[in-house]
N, C-alpha and C. Protein backbone atom coordinates (compact mmCIF):
# COMPACT_ATOMS: atom_id res chain seq x y z
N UNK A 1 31.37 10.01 96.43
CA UNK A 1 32.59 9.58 95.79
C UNK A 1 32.82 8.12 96.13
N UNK A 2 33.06 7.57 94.88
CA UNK A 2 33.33 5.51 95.73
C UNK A 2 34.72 5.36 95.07
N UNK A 3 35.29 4.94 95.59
CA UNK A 3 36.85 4.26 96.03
C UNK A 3 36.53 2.57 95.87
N UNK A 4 37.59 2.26 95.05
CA UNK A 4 37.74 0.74 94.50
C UNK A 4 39.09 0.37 94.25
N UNK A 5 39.09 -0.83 95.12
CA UNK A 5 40.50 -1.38 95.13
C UNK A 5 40.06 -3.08 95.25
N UNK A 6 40.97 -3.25 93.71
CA UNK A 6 41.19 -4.54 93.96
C UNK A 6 42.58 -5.45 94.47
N UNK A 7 42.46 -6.48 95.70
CA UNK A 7 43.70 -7.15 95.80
C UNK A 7 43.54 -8.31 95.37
N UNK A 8 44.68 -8.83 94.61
CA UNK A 8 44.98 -10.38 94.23
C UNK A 8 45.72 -11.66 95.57
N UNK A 9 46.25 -10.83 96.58
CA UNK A 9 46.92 -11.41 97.41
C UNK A 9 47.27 -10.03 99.06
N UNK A 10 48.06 -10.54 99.89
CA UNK A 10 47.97 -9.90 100.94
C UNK A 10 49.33 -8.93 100.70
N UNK A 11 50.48 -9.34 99.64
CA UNK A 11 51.30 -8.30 99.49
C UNK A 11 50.49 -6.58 98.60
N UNK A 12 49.52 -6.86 98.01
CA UNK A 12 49.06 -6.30 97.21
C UNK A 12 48.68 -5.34 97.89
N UNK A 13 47.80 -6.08 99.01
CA UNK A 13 46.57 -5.25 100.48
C UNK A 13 47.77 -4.46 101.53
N UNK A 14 48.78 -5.22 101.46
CA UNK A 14 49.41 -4.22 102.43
C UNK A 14 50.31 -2.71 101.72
N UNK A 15 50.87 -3.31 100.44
CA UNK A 15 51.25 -2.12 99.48
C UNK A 15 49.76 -1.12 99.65
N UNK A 16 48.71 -1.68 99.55
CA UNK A 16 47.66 -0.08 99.47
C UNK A 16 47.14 0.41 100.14
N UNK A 17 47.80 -0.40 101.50
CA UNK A 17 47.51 -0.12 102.84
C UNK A 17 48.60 1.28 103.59
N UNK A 18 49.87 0.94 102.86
CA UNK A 18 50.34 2.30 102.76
C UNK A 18 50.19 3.72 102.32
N UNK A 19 49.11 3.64 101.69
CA UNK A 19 49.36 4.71 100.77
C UNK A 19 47.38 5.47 102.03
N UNK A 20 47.14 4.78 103.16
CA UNK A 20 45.99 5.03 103.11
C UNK A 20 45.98 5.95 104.41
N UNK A 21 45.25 6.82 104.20
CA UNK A 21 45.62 8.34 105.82
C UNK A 21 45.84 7.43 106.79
N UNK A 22 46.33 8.72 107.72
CA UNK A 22 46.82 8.31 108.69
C UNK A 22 45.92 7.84 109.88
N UNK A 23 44.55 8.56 109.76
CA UNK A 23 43.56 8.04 110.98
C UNK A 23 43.05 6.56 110.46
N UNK A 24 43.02 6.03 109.63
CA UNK A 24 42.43 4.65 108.97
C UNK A 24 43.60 3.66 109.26
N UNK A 25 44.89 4.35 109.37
CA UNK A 25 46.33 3.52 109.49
C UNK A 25 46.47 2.74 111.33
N UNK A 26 46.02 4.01 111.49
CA UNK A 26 45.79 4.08 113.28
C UNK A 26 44.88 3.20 113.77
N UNK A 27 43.40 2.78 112.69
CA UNK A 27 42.40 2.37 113.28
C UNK A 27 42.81 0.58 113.16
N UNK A 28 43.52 0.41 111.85
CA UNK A 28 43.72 -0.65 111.58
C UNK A 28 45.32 -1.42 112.33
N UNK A 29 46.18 -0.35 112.68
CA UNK A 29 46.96 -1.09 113.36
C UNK A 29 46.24 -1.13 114.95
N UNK A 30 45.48 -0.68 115.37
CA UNK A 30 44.34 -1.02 116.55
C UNK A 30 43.81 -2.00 116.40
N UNK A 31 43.23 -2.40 115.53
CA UNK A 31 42.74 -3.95 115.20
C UNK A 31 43.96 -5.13 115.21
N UNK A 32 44.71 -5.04 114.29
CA UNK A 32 46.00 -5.82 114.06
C UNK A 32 46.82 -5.87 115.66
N UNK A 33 46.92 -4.73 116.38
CA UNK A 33 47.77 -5.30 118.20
C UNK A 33 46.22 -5.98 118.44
N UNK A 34 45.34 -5.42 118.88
CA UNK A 34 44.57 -6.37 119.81
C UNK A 34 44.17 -7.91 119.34
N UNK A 35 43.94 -8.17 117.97
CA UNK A 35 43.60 -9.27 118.09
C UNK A 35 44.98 -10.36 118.56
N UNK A 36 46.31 -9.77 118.17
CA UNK A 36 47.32 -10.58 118.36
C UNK A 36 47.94 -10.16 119.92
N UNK A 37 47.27 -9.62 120.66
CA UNK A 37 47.37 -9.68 122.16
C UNK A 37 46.20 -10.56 122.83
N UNK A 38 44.61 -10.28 122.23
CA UNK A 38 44.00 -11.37 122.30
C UNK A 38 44.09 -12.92 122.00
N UNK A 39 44.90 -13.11 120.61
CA UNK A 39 44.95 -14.44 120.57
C UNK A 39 45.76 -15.04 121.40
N UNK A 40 47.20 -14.16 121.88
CA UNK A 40 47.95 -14.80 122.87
C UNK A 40 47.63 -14.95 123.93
N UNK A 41 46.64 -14.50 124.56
CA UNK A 41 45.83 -14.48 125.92
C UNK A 41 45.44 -15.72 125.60
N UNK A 42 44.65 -16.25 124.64
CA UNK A 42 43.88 -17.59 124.20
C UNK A 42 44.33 -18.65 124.34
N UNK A 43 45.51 -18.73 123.37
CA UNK A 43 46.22 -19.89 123.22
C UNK A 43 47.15 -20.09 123.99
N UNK A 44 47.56 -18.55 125.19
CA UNK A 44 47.62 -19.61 126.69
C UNK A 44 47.03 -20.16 128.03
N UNK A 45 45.59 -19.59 127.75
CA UNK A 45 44.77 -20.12 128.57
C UNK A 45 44.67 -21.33 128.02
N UNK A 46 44.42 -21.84 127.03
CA UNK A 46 44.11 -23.22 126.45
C UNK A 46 45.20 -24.16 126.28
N UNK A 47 46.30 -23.92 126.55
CA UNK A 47 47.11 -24.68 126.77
C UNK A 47 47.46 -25.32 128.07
N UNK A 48 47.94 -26.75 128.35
CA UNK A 48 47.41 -27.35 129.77
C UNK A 48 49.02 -26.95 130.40
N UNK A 49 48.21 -27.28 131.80
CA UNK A 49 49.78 -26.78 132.91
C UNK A 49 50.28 -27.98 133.45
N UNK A 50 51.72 -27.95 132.83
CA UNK A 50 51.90 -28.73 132.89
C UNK A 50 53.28 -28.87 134.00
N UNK A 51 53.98 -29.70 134.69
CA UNK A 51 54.90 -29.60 135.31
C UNK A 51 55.74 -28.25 136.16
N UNK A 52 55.71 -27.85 135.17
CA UNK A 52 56.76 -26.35 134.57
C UNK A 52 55.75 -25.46 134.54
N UNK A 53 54.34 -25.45 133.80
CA UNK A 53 53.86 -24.55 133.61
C UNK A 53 54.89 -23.53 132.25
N UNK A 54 55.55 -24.42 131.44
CA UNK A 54 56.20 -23.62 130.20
C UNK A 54 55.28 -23.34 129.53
N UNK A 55 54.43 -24.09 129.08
CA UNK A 55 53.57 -23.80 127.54
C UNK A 55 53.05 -22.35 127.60
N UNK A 56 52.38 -22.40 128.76
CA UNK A 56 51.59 -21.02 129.07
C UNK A 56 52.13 -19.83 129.42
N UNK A 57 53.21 -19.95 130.65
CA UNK A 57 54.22 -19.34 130.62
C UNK A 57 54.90 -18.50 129.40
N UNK A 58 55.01 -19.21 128.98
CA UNK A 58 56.41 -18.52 127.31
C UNK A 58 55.41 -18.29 126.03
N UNK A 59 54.18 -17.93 126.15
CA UNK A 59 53.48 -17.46 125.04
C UNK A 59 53.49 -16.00 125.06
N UNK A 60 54.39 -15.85 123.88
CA UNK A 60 54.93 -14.42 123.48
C UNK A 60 53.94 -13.54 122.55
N UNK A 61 53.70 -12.36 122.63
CA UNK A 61 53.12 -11.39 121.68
C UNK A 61 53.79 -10.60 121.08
N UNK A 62 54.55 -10.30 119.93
CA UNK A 62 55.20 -9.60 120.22
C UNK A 62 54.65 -8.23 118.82
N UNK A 63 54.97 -6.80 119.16
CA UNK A 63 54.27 -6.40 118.54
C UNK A 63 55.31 -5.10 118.35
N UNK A 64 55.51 -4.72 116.58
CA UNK A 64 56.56 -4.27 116.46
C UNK A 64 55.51 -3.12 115.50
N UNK A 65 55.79 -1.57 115.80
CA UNK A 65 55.17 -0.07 115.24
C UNK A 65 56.45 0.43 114.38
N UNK A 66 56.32 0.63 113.47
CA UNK A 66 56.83 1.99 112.76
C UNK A 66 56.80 3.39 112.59
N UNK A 67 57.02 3.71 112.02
CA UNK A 67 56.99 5.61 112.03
C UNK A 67 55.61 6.14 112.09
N UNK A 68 54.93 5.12 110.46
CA UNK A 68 54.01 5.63 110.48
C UNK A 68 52.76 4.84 110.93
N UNK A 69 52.58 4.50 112.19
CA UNK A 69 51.88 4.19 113.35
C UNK A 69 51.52 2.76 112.13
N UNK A 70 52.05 1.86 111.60
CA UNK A 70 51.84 0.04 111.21
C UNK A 70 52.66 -0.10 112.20
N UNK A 71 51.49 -1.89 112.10
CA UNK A 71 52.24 -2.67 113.13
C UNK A 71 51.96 -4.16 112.50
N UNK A 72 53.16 -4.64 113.13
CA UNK A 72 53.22 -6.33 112.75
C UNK A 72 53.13 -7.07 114.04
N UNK A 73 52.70 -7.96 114.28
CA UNK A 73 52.62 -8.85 115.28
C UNK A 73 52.53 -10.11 115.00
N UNK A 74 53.17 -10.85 116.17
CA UNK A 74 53.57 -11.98 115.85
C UNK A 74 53.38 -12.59 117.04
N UNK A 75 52.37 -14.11 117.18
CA UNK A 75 52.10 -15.06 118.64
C UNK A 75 53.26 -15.89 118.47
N UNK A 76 53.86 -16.48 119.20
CA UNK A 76 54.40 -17.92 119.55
C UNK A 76 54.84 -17.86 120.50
N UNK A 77 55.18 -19.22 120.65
CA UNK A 77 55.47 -19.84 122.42
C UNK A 77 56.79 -20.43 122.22
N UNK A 78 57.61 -19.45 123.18
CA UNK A 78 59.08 -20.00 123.35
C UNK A 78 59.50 -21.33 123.86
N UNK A 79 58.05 -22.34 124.49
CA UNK A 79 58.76 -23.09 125.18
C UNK A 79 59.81 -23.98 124.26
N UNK A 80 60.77 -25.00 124.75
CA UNK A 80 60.86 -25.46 123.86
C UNK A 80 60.47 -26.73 123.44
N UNK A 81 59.25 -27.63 124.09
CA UNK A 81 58.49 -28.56 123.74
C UNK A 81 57.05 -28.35 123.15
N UNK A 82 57.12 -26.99 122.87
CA UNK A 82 55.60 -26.73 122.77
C UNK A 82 55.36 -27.19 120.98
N UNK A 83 56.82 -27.40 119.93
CA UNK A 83 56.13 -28.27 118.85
C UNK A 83 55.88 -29.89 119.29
N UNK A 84 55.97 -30.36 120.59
CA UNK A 84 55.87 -31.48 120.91
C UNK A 84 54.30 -31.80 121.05
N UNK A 85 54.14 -30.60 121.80
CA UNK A 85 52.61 -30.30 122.36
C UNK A 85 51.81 -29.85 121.27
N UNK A 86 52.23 -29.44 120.07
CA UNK A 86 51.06 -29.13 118.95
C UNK A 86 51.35 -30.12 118.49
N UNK A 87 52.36 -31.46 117.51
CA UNK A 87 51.91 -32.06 116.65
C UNK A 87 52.03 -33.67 117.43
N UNK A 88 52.53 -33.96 118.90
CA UNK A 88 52.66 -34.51 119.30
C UNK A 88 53.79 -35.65 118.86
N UNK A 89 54.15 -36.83 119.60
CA UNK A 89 55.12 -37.53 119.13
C UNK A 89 54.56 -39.28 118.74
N UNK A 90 55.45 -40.05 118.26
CA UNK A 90 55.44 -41.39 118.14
C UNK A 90 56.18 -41.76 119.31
N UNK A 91 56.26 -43.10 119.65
CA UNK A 91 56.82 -43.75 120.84
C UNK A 91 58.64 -43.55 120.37
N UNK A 92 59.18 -43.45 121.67
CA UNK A 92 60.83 -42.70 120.81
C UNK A 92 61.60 -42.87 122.00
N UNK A 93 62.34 -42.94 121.83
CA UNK A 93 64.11 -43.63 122.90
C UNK A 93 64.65 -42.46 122.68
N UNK A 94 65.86 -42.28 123.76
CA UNK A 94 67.00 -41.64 123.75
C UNK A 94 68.06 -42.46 122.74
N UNK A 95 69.32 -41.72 122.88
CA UNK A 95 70.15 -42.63 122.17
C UNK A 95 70.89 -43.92 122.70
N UNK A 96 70.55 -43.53 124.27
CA UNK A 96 71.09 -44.58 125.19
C UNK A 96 69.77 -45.76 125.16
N UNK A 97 68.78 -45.51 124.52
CA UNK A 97 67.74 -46.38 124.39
C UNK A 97 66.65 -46.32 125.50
N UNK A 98 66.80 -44.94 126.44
CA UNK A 98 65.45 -45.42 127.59
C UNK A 98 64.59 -44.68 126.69
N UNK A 99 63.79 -45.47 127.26
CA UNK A 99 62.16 -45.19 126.36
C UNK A 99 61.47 -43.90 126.96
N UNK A 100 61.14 -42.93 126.30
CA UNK A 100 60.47 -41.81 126.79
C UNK A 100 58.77 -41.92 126.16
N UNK A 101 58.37 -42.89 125.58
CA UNK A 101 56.91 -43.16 125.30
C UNK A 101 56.34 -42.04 124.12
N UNK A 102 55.41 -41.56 123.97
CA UNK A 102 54.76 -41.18 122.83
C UNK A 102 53.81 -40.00 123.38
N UNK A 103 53.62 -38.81 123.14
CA UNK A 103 53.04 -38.20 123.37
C UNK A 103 51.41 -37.58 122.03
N UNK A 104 50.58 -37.80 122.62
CA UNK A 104 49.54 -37.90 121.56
C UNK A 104 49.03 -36.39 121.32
N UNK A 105 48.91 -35.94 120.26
CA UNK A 105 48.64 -34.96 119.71
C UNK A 105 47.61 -34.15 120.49
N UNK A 106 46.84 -32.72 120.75
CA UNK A 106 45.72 -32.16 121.20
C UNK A 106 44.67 -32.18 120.48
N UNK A 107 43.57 -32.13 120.34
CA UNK A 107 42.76 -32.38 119.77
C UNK A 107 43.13 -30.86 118.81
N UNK A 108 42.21 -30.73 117.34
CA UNK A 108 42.62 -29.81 116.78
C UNK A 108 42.38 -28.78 117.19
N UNK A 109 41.35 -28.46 117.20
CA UNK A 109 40.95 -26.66 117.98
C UNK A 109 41.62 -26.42 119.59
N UNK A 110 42.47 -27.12 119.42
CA UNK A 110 43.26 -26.57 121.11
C UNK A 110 44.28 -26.66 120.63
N UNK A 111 45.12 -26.69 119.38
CA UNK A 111 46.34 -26.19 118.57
C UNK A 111 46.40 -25.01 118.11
N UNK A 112 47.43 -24.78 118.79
CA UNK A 112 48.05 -22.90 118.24
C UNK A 112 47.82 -22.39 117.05
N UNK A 113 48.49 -22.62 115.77
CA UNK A 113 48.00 -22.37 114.83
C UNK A 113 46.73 -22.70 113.77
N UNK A 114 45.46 -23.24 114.55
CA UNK A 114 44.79 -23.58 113.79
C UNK A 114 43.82 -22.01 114.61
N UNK A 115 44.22 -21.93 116.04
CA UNK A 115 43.54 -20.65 117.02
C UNK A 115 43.97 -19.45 116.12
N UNK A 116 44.73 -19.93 115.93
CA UNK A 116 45.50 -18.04 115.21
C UNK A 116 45.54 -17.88 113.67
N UNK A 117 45.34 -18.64 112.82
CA UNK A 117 44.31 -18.98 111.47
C UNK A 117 43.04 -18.29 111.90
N UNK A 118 42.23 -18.57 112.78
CA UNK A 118 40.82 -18.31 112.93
C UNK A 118 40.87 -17.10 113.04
N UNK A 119 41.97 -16.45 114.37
CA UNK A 119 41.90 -14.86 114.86
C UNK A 119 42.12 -14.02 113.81
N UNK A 120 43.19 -14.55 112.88
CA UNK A 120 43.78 -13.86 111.42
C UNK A 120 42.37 -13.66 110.71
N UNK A 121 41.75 -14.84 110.45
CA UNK A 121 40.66 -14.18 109.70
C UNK A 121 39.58 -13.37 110.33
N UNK A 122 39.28 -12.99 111.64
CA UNK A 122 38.83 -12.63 112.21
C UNK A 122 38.73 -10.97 112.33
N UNK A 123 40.50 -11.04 112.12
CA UNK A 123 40.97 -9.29 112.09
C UNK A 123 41.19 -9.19 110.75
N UNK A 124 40.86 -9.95 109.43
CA UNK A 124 40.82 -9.18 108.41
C UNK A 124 39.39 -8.99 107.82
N UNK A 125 38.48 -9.64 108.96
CA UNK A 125 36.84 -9.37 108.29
C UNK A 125 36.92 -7.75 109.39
N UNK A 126 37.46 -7.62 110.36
CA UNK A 126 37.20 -6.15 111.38
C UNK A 126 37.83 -5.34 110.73
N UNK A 127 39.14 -5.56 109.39
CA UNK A 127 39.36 -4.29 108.99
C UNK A 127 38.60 -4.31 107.18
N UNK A 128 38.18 -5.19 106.92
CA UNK A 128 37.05 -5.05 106.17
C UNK A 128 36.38 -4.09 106.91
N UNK A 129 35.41 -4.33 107.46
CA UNK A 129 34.05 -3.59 107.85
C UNK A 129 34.92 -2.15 108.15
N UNK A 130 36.00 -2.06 108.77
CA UNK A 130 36.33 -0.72 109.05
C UNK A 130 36.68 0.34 107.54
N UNK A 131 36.81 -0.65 106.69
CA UNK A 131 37.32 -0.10 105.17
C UNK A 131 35.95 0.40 104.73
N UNK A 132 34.72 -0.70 104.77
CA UNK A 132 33.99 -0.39 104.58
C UNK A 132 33.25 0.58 105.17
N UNK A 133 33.10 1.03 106.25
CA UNK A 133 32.51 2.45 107.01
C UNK A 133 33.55 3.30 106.45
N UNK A 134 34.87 3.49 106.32
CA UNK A 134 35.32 4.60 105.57
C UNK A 134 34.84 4.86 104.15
N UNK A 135 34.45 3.97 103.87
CA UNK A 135 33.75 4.72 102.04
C UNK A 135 34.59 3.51 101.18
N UNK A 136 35.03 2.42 101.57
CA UNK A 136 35.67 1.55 100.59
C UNK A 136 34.85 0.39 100.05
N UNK A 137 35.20 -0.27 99.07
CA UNK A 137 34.02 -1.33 98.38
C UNK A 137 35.03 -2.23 98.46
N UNK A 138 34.77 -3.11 99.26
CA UNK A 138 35.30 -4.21 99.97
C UNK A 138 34.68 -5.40 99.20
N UNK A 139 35.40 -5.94 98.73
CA UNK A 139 34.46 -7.46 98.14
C UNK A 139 35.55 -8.53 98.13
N UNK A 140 35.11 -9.79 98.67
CA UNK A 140 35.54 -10.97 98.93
C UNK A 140 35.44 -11.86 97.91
N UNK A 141 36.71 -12.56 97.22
CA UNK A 141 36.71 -13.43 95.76
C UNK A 141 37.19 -14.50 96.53
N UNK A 142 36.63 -15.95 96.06
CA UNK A 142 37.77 -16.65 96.52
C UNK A 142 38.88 -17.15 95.81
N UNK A 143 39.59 -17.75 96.31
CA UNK A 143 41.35 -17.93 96.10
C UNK A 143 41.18 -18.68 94.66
């Protein structure tokens, strides 16, 4: 028996992601927590320690289940300079005018969201292949 599903977009994939048993639901919200407990492990080891030790510190996972065993997860870092530390700054004053200098960007692959872009695609080629060992015809179009 072959099973064919086409998606145009990721609202499409998750609408037919509902409708799919419950042991395949299970396998794939298993994929979906770990990679987003893995990526947060990542992107705070790779972030530098700094003073405070915030950046690394306040990198959150947070990972939210429903009834029927989906899950959403979500990385970010509470600190609150850490958009300082991904896109960095220009040279910049207070309003009283002392100069606080310029902070220069990280190189790209040691920025948060370019790490968690990668992991994203990472866990949707692992629930590919898992679609595919269940009996699904998985095929990749591009955008």
């Amino acid at each position: 028996m072959s099973i064919t599903a086409t998606f145009d977009g990721l609202e499409e994939l998750q609408d037919a992601m509902r409708d799919l048993p419950e042991a395949i639901i299970a396998k794939v919200s298993t994929i979906v927590r770990e990679t987003a407990q893995q990526t947060g492990l990542e992107v705070a080891a790779n972030y530098p320690v700094g003073p405070t030790g915030n950046l690394k510190r306040r990198v959150r996972t947070d990972v939210t289940q429903d009834d029927r065993n989906r899950v959403r997860a979500v990385v970010k870092s509470q600190a609150p300079h850490a958009h300082i530390y991904e896109r960095g700054t220009r040279s910049r004053a207070t309003r009283r005018g002392w100069f606080r200098g310029s902070m220069p960007a990280p190189p790209f692959d040691s920025r948060m969201i370019p790490r968690a872009i990668r992991a994203r695609k990472r866990m949707y080629e692992r629930v590919a292949e898992l679609l595919r060992a269940e009996g699904f015809l998985v095929t990749e179009q591009a955008a």
